[in-house]
PDB file of N, CA and C in Angstrom:
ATOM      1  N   UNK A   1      -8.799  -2.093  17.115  1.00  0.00           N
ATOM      2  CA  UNK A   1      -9.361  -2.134  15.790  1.00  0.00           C
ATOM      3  C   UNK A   1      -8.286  -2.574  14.800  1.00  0.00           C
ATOM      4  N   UNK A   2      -8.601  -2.655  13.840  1.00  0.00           N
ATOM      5  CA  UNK A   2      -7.854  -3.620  12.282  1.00  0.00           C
ATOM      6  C   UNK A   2      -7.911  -2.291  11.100  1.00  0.00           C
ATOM      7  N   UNK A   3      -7.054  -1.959  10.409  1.00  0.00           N
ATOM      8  CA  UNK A   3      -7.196  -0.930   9.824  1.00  0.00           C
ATOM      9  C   UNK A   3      -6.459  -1.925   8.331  1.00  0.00           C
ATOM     10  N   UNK A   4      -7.463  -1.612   7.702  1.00  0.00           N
ATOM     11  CA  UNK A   4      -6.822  -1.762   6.091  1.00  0.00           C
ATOM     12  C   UNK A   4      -6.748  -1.017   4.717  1.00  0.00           C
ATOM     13  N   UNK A   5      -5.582  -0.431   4.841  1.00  0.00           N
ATOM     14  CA  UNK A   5      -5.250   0.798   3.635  1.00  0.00           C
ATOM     15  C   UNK A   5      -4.824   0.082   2.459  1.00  0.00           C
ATOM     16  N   UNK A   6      -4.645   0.958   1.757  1.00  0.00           N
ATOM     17  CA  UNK A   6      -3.822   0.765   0.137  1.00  0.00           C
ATOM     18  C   UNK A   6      -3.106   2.516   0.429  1.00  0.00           C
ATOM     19  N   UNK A   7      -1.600   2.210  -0.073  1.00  0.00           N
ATOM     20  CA  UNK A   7      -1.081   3.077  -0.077  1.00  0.00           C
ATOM     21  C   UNK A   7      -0.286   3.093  -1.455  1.00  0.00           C
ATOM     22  N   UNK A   8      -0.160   4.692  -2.218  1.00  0.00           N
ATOM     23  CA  UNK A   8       0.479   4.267  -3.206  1.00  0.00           C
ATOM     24  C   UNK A   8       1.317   5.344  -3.482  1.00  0.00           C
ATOM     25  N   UNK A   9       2.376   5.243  -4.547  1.00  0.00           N
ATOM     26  CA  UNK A   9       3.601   5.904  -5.256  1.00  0.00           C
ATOM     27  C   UNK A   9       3.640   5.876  -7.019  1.00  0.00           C
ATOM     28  N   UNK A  10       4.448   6.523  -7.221  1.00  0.00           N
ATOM     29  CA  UNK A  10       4.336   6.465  -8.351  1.00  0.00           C
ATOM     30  C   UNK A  10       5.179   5.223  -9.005  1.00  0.00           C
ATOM     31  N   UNK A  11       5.224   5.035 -10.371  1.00  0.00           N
ATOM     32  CA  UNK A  11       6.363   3.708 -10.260  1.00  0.00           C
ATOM     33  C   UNK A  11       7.352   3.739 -10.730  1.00  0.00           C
ATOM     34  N   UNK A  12       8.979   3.185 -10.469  1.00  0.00           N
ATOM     35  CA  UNK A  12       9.866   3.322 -10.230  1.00  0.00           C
ATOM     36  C   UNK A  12      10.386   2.221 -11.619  1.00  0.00           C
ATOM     37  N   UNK A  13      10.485   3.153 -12.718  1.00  0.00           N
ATOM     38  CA  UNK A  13      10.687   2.554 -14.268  1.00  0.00           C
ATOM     39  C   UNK A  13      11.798   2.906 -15.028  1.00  0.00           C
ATOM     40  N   UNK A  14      12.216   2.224 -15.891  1.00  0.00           N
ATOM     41  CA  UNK A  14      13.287   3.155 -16.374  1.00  0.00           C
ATOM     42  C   UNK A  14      12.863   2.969 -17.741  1.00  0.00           C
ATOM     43  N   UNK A  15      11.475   2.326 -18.015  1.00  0.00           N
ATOM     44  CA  UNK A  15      11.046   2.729 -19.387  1.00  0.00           C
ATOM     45  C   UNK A  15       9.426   3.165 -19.320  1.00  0.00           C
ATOM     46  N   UNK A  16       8.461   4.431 -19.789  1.00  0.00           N
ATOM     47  CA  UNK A  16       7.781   5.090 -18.931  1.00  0.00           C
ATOM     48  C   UNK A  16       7.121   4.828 -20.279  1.00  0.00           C
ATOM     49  N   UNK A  17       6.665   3.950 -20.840  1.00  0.00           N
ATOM     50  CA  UNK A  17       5.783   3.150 -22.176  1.00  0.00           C
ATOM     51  C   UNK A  17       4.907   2.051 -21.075  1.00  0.00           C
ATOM     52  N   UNK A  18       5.433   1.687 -20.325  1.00  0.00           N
ATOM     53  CA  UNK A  18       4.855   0.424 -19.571  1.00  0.00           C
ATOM     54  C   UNK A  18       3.231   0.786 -19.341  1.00  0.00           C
ATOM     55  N   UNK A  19       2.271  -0.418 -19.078  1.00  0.00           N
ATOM     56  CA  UNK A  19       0.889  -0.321 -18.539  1.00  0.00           C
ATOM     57  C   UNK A  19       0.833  -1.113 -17.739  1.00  0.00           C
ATOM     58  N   UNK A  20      -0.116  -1.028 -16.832  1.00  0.00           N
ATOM     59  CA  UNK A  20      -0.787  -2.002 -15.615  1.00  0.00           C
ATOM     60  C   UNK A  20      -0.399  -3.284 -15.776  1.00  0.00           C
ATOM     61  N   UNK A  21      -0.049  -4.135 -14.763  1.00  0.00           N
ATOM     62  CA  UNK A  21      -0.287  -5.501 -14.529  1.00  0.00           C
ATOM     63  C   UNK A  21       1.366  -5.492 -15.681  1.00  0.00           C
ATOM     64  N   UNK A  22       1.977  -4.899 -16.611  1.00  0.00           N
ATOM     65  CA  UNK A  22       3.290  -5.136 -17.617  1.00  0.00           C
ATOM     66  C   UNK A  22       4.673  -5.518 -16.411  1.00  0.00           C
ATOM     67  N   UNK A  23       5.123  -6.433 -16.837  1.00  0.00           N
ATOM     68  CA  UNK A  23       6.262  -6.688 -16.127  1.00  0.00           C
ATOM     69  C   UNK A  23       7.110  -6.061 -16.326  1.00  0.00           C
ATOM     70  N   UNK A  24       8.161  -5.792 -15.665  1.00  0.00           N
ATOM     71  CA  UNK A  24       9.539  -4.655 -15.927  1.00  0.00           C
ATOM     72  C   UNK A  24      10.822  -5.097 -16.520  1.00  0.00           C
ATOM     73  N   UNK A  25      10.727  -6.864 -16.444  1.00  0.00           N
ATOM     74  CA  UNK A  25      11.852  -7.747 -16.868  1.00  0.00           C
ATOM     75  C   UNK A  25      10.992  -8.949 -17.862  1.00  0.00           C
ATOM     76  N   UNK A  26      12.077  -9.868 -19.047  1.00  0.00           N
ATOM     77  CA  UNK A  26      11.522 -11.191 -19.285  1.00  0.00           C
ATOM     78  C   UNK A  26      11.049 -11.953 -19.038  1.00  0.00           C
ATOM     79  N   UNK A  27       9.539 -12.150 -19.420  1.00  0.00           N
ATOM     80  CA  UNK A  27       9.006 -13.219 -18.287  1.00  0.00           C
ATOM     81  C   UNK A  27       9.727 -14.712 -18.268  1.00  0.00           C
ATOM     82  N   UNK A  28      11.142 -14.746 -18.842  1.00  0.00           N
ATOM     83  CA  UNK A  28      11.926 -16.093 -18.678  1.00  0.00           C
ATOM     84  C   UNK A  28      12.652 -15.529 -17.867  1.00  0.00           C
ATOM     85  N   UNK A  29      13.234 -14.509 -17.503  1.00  0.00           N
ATOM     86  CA  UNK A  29      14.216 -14.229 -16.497  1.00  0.00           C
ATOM     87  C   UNK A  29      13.331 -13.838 -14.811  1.00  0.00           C
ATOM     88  N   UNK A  30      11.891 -13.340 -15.308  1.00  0.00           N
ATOM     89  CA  UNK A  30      10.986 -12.946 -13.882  1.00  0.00           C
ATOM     90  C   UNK A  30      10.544 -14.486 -14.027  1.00  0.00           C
ATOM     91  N   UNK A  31      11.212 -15.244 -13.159  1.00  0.00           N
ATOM     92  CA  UNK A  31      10.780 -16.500 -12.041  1.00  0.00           C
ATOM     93  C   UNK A  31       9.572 -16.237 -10.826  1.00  0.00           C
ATOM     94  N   UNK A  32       8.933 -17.283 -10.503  1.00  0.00           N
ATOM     95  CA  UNK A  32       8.222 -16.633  -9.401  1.00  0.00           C
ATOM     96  C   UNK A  32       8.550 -17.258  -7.951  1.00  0.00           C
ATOM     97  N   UNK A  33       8.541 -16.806  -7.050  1.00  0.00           N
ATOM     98  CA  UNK A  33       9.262 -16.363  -5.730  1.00  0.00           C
ATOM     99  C   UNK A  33       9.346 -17.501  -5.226  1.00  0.00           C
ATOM    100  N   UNK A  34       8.718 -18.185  -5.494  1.00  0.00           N
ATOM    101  CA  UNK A  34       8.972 -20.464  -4.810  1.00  0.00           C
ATOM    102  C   UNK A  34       9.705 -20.838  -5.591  1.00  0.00           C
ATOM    103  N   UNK A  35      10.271 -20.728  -7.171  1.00  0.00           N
ATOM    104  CA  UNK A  35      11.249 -20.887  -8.075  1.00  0.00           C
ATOM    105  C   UNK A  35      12.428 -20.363  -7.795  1.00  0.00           C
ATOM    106  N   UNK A  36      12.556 -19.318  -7.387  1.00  0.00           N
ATOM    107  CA  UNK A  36      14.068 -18.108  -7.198  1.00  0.00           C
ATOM    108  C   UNK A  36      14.669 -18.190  -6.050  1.00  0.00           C
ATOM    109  N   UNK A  37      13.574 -18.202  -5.122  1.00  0.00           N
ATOM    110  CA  UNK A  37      14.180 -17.985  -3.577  1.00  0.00           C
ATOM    111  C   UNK A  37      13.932 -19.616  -2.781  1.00  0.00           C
ATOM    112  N   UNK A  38      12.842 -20.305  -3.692  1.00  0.00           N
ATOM    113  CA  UNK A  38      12.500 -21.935  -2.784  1.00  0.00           C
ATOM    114  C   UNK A  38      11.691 -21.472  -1.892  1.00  0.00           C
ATOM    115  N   UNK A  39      10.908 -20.227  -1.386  1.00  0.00           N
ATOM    116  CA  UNK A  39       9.786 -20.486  -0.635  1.00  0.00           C
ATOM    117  C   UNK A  39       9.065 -19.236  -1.230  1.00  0.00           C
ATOM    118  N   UNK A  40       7.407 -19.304  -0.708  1.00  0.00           N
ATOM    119  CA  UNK A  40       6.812 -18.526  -1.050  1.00  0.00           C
ATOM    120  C   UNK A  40       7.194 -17.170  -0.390  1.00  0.00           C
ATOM    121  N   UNK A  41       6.401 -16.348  -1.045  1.00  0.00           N
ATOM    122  CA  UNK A  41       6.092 -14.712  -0.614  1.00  0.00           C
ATOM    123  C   UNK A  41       5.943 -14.460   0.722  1.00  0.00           C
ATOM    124  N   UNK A  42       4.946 -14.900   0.785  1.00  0.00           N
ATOM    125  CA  UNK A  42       4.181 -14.901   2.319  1.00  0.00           C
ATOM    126  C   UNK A  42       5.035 -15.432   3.524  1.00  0.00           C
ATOM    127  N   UNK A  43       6.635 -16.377   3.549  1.00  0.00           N
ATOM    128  CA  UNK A  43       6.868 -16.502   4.213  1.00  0.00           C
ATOM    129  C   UNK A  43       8.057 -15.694   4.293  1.00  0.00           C
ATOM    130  N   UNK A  44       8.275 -14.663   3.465  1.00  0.00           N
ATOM    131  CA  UNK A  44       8.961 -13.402   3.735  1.00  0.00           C
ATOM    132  C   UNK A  44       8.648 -12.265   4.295  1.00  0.00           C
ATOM    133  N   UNK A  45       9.014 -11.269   5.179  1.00  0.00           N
ATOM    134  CA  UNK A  45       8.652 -10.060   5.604  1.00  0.00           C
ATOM    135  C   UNK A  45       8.961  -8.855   4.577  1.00  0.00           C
ATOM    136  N   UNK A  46       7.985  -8.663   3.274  1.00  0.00           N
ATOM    137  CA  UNK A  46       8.720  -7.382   2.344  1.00  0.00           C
ATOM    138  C   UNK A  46       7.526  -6.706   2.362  1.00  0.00           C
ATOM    139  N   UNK A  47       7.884  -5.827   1.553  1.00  0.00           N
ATOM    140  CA  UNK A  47       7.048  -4.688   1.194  1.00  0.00           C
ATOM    141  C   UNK A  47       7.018  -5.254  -0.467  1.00  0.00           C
ATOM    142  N   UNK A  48       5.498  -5.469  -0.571  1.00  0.00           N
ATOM    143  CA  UNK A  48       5.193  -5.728  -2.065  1.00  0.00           C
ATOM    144  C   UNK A  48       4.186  -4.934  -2.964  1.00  0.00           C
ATOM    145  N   UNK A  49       4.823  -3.810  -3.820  1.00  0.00           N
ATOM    146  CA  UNK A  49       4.381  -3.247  -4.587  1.00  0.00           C
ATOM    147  C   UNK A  49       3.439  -3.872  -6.063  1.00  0.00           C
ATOM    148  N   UNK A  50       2.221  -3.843  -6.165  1.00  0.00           N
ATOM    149  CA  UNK A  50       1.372  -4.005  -7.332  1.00  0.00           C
ATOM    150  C   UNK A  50       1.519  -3.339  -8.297  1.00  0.00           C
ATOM    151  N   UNK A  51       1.535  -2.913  -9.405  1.00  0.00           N
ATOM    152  CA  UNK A  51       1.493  -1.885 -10.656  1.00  0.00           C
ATOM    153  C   UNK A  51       0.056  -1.905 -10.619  1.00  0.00           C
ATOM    154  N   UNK A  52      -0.709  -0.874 -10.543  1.00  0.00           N
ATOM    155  CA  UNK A  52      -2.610  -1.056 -11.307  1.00  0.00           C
ATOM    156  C   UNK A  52      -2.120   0.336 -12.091  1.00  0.00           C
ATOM    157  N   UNK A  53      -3.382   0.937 -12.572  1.00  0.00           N
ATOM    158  CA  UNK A  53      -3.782   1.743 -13.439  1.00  0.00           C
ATOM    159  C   UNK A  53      -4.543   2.597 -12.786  1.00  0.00           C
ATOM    160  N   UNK A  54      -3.829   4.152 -12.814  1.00  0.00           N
ATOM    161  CA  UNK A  54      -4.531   5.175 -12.369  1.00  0.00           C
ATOM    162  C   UNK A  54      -4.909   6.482 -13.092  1.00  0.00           C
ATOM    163  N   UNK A  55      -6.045   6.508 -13.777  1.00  0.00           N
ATOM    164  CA  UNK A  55      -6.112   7.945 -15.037  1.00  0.00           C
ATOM    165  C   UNK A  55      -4.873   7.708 -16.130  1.00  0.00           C
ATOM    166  N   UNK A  56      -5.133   6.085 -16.570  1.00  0.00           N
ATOM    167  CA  UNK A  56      -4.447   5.559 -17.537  1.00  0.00           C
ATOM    168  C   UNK A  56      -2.864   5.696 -17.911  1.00  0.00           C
ATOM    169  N   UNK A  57      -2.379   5.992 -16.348  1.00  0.00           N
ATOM    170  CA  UNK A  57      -1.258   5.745 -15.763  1.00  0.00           C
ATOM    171  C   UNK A  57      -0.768   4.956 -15.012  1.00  0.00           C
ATOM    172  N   UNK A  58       0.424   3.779 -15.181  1.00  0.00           N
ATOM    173  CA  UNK A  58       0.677   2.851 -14.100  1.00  0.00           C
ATOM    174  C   UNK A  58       1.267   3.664 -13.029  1.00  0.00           C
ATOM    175  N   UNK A  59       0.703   3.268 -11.935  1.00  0.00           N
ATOM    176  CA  UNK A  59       1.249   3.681 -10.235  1.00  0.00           C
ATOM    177  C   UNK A  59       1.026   1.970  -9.705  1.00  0.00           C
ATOM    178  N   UNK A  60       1.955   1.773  -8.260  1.00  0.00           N
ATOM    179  CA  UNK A  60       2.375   1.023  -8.176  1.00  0.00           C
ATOM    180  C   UNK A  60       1.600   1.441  -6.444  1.00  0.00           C
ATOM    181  N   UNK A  61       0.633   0.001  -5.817  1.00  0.00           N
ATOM    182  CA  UNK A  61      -0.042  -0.085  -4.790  1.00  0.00           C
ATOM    183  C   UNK A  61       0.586  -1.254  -3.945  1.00  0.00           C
ATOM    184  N   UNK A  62       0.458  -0.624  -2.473  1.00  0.00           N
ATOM    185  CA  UNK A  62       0.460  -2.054  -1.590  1.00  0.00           C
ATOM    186  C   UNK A  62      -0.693  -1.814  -0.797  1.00  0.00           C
ATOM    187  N   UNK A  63      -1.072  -3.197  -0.069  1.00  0.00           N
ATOM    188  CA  UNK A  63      -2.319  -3.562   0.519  1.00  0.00           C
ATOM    189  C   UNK A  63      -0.984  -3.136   1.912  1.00  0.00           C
ATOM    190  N   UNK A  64      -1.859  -2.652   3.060  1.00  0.00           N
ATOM    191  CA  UNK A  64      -0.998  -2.201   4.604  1.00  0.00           C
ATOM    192  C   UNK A  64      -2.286  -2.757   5.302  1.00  0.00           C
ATOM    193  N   UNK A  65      -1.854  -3.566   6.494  1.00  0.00           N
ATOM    194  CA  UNK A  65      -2.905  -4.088   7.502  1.00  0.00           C
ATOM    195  C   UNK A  65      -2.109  -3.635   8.979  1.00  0.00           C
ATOM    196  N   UNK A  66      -2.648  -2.801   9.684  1.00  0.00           N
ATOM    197  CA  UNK A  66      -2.510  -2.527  11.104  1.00  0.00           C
ATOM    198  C   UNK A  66      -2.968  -3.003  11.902  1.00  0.00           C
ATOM    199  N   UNK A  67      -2.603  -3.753  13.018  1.00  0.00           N
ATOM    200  CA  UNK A  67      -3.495  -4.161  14.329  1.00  0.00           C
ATOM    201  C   UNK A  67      -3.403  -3.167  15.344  1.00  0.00           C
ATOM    202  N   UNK A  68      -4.488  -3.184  16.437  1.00  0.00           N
ATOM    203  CA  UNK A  68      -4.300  -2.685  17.420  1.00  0.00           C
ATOM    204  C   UNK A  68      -4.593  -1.163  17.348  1.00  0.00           C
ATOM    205  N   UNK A  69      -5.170  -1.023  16.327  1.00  0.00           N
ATOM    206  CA  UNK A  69      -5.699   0.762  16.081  1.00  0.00           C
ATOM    207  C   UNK A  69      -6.190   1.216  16.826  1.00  0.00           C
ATOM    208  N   UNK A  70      -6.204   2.649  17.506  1.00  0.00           N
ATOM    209  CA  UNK A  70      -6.764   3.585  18.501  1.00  0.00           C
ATOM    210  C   UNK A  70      -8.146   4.119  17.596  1.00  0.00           C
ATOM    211  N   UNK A  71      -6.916   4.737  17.161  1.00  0.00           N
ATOM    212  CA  UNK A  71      -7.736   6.273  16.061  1.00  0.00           C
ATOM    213  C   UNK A  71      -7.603   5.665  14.343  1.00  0.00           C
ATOM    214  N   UNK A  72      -8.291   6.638  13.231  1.00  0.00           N
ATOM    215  CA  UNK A  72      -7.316   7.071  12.310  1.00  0.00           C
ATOM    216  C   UNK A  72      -8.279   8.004  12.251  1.00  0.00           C
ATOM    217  N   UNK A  73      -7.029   9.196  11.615  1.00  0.00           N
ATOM    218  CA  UNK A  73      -7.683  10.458  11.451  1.00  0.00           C
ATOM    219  C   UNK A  73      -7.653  10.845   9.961  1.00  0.00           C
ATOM    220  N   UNK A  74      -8.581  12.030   9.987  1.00  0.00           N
ATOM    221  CA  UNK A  74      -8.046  11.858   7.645  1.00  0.00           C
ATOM    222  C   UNK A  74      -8.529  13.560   8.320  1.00  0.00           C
ATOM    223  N   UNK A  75      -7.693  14.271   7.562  1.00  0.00           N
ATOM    224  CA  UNK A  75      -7.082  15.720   7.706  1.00  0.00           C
ATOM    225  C   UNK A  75      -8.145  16.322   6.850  1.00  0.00           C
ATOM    226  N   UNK A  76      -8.290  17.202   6.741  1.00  0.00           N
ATOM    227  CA  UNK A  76      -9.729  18.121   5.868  1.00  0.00           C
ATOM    228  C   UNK A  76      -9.038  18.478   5.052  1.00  0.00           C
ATOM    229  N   UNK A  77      -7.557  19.083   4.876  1.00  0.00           N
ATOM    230  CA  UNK A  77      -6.733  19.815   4.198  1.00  0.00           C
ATOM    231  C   UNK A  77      -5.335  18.635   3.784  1.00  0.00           C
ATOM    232  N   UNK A  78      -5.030  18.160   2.378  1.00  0.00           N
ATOM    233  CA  UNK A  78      -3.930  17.776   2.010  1.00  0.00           C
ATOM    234  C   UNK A  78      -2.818  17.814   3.138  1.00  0.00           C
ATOM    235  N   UNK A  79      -1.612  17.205   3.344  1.00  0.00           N
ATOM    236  CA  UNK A  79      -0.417  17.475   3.634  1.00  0.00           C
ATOM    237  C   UNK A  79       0.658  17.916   2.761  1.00  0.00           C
ATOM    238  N   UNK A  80       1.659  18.900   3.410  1.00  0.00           N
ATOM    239  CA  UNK A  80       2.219  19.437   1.884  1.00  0.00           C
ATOM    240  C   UNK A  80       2.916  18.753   1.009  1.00  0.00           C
ATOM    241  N   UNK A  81       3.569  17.350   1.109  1.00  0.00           N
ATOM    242  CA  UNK A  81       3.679  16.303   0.737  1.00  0.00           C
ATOM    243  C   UNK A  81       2.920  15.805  -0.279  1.00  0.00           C
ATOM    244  N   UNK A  82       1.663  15.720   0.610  1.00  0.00           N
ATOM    245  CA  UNK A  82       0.642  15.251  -0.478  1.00  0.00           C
ATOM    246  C   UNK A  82       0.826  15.101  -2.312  1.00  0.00           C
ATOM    247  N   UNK A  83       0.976  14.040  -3.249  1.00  0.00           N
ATOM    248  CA  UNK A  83       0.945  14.161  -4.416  1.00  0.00           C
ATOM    249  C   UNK A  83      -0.711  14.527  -4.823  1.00  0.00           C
ATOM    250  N   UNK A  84      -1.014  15.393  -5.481  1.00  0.00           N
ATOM    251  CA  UNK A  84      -1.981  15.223  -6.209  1.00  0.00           C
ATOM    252  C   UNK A  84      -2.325  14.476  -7.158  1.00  0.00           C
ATOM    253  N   UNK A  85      -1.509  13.747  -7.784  1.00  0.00           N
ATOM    254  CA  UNK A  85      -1.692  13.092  -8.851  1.00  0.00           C
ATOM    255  C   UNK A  85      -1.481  11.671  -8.796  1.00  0.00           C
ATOM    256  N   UNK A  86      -1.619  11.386  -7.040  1.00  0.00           N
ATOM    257  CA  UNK A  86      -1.596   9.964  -7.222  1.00  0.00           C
ATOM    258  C   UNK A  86      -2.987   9.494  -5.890  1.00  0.00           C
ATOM    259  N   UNK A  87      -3.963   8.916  -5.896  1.00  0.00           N
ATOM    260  CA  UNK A  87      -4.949   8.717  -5.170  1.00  0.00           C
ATOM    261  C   UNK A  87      -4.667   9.229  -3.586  1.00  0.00           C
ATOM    262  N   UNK A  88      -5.397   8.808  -2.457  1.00  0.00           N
ATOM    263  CA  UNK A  88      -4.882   8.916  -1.381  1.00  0.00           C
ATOM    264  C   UNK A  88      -4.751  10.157  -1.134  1.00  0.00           C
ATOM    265  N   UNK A  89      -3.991  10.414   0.375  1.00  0.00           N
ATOM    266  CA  UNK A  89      -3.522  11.419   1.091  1.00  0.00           C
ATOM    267  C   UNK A  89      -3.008  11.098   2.520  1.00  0.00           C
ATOM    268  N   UNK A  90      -1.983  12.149   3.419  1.00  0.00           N
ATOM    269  CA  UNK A  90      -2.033  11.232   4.325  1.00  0.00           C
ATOM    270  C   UNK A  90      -2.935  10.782   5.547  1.00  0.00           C
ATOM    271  N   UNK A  91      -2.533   9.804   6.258  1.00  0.00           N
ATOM    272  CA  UNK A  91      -3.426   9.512   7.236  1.00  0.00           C
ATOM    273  C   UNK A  91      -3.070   9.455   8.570  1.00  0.00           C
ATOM    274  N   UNK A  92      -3.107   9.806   9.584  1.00  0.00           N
ATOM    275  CA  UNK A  92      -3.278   9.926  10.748  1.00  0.00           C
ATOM    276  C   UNK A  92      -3.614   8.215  11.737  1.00  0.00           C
ATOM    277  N   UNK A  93      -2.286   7.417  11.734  1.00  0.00           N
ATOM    278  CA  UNK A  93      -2.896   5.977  12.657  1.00  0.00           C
ATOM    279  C   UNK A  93      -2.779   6.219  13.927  1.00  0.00           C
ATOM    280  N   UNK A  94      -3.097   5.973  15.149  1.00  0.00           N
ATOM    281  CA  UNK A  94      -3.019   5.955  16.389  1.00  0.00           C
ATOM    282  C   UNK A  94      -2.827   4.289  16.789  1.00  0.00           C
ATOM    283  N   UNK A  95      -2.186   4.316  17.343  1.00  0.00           N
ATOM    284  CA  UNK A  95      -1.449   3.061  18.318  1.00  0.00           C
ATOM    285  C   UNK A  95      -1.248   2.983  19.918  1.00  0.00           C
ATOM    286  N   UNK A  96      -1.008   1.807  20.494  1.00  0.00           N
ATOM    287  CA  UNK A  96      -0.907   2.087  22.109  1.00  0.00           C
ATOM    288  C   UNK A  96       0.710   2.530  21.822  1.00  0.00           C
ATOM    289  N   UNK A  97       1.414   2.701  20.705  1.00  0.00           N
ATOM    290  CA  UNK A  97       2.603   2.573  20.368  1.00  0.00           C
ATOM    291  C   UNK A  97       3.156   4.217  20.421  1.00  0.00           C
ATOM    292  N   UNK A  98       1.852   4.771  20.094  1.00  0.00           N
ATOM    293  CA  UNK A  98       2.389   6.021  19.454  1.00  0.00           C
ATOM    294  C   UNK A  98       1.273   6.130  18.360  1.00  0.00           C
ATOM    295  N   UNK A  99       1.751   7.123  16.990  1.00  0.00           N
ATOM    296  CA  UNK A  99       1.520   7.771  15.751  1.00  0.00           C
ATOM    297  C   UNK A  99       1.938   7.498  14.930  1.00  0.00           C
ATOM    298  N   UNK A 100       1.289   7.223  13.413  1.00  0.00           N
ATOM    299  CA  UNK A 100       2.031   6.442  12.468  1.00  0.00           C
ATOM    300  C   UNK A 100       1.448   8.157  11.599  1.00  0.00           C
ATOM    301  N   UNK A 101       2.402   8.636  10.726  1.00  0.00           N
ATOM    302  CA  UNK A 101       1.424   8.764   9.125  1.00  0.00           C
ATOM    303  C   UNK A 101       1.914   8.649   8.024  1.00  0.00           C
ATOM    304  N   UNK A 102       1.110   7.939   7.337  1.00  0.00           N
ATOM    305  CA  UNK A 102       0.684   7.459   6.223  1.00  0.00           C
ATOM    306  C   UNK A 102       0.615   8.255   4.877  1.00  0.00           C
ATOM    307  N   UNK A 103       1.938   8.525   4.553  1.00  0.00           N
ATOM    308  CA  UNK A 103       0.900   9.035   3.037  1.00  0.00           C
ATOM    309  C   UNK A 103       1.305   8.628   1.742  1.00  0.00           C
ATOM    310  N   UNK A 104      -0.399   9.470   0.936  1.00  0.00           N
ATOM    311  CA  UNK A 104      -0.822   8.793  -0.109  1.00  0.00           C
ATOM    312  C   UNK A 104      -1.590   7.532   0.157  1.00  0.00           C
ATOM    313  N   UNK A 105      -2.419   7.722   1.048  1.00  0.00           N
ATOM    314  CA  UNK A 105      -2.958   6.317   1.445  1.00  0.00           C
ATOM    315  C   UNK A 105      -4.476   6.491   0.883  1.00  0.00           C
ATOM    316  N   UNK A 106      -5.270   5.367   0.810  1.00  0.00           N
ATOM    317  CA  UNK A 106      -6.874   5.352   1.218  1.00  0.00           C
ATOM    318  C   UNK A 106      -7.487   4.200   2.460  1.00  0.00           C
ATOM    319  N   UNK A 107      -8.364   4.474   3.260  1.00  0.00           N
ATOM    320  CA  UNK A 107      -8.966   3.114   3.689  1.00  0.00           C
ATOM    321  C   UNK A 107      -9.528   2.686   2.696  1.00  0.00           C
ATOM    322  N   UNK A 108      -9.582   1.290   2.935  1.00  0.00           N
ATOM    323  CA  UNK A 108     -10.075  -0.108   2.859  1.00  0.00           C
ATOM    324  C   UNK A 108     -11.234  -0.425   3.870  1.00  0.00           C
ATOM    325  N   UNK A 109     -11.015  -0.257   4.964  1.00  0.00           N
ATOM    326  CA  UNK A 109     -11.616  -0.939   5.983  1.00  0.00           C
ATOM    327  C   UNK A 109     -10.565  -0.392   7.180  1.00  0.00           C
ATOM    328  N   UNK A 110     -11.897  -0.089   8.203  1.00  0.00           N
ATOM    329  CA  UNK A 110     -11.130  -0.305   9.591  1.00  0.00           C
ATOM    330  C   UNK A 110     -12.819  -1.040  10.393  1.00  0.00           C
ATOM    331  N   UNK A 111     -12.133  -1.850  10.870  1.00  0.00           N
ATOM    332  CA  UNK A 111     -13.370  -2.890  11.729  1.00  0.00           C
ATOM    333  C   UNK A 111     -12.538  -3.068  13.554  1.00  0.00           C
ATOM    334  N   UNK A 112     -13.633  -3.108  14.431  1.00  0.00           N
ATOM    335  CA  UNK A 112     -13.193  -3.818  15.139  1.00  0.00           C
ATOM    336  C   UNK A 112     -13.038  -4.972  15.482  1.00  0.00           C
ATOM    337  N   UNK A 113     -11.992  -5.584  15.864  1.00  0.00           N
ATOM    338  CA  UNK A 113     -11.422  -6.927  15.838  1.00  0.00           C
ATOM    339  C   UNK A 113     -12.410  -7.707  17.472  1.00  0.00           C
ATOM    340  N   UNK A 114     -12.797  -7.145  18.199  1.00  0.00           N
ATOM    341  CA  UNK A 114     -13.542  -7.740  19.280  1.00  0.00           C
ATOM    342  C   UNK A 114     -14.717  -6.457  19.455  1.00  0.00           C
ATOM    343  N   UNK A 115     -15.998  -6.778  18.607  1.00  0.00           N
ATOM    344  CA  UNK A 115     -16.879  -5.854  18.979  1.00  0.00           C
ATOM    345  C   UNK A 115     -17.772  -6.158  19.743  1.00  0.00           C
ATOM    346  N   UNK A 116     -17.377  -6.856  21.008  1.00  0.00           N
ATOM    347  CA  UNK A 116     -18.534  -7.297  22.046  1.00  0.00           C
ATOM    348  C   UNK A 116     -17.816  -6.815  23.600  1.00  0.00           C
ATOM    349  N   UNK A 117     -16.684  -6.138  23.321  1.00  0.00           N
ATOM    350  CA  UNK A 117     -16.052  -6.105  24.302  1.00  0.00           C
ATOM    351  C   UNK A 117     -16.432  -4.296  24.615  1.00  0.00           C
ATOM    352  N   UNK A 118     -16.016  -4.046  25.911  1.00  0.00           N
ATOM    353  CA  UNK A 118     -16.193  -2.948  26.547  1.00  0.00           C
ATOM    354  C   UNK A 118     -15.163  -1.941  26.442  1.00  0.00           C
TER     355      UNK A 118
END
């Protein structure tokens, strides 16, 4: 199966006035990533944080895509971890790999990737 979360944090500011979608630097000094580096995003391996708006607070989201999913499990009870104050909770992935968890997460979607198979 294909599992697609959003996982999120709070955001990492050093001025706490900011809103959704607000950049953190000049938009003459924030270049965009085919300008700065000469290739796109996508042909980098990062972790890319979004800013959205949560209970009219910026928190900062990434889109997570898993292949090869067993399980996922979602716990009845928080983890003690768990933020309350930011969406999500954690999650429970299963792999032929092992155990992932996840927190502060939500699904998106989990589909199977071959649903004709046995």
């Amino acid at each position: 199966m294909l599992a697609h979360l959003y996982q999120y944090q709070h955001e990492q500011v050093q001025d706490g006035n900011r809103t959704a979608g607000e950049s953190q630097t000049e938009d003459s000094v924030n270049k965009d990533a085919e300008e700065y580096f000469g290739k796109s995003m996508s042909d980098f391996d990062v972790e890319t944080w979004e800013t959205v708006e949560h209970e009219g607070d910026p928190i900062q989201r990434r889109s997570i895509t898993i292949n090869a999913v067993a399980a996922v499990s979602v716990p009845e009870e928080p983890a003690d971890d768990d933020d309350p104050d930011l969406p999500g909770q954690t999650l429970q992935i299963r792999t032929s790999g092992g155990e992932t968890f996840i927190s502060q997460a939500e699904i998106v979607e989990v589909q199977d990737a071959n649903p004709d198979e046995t």
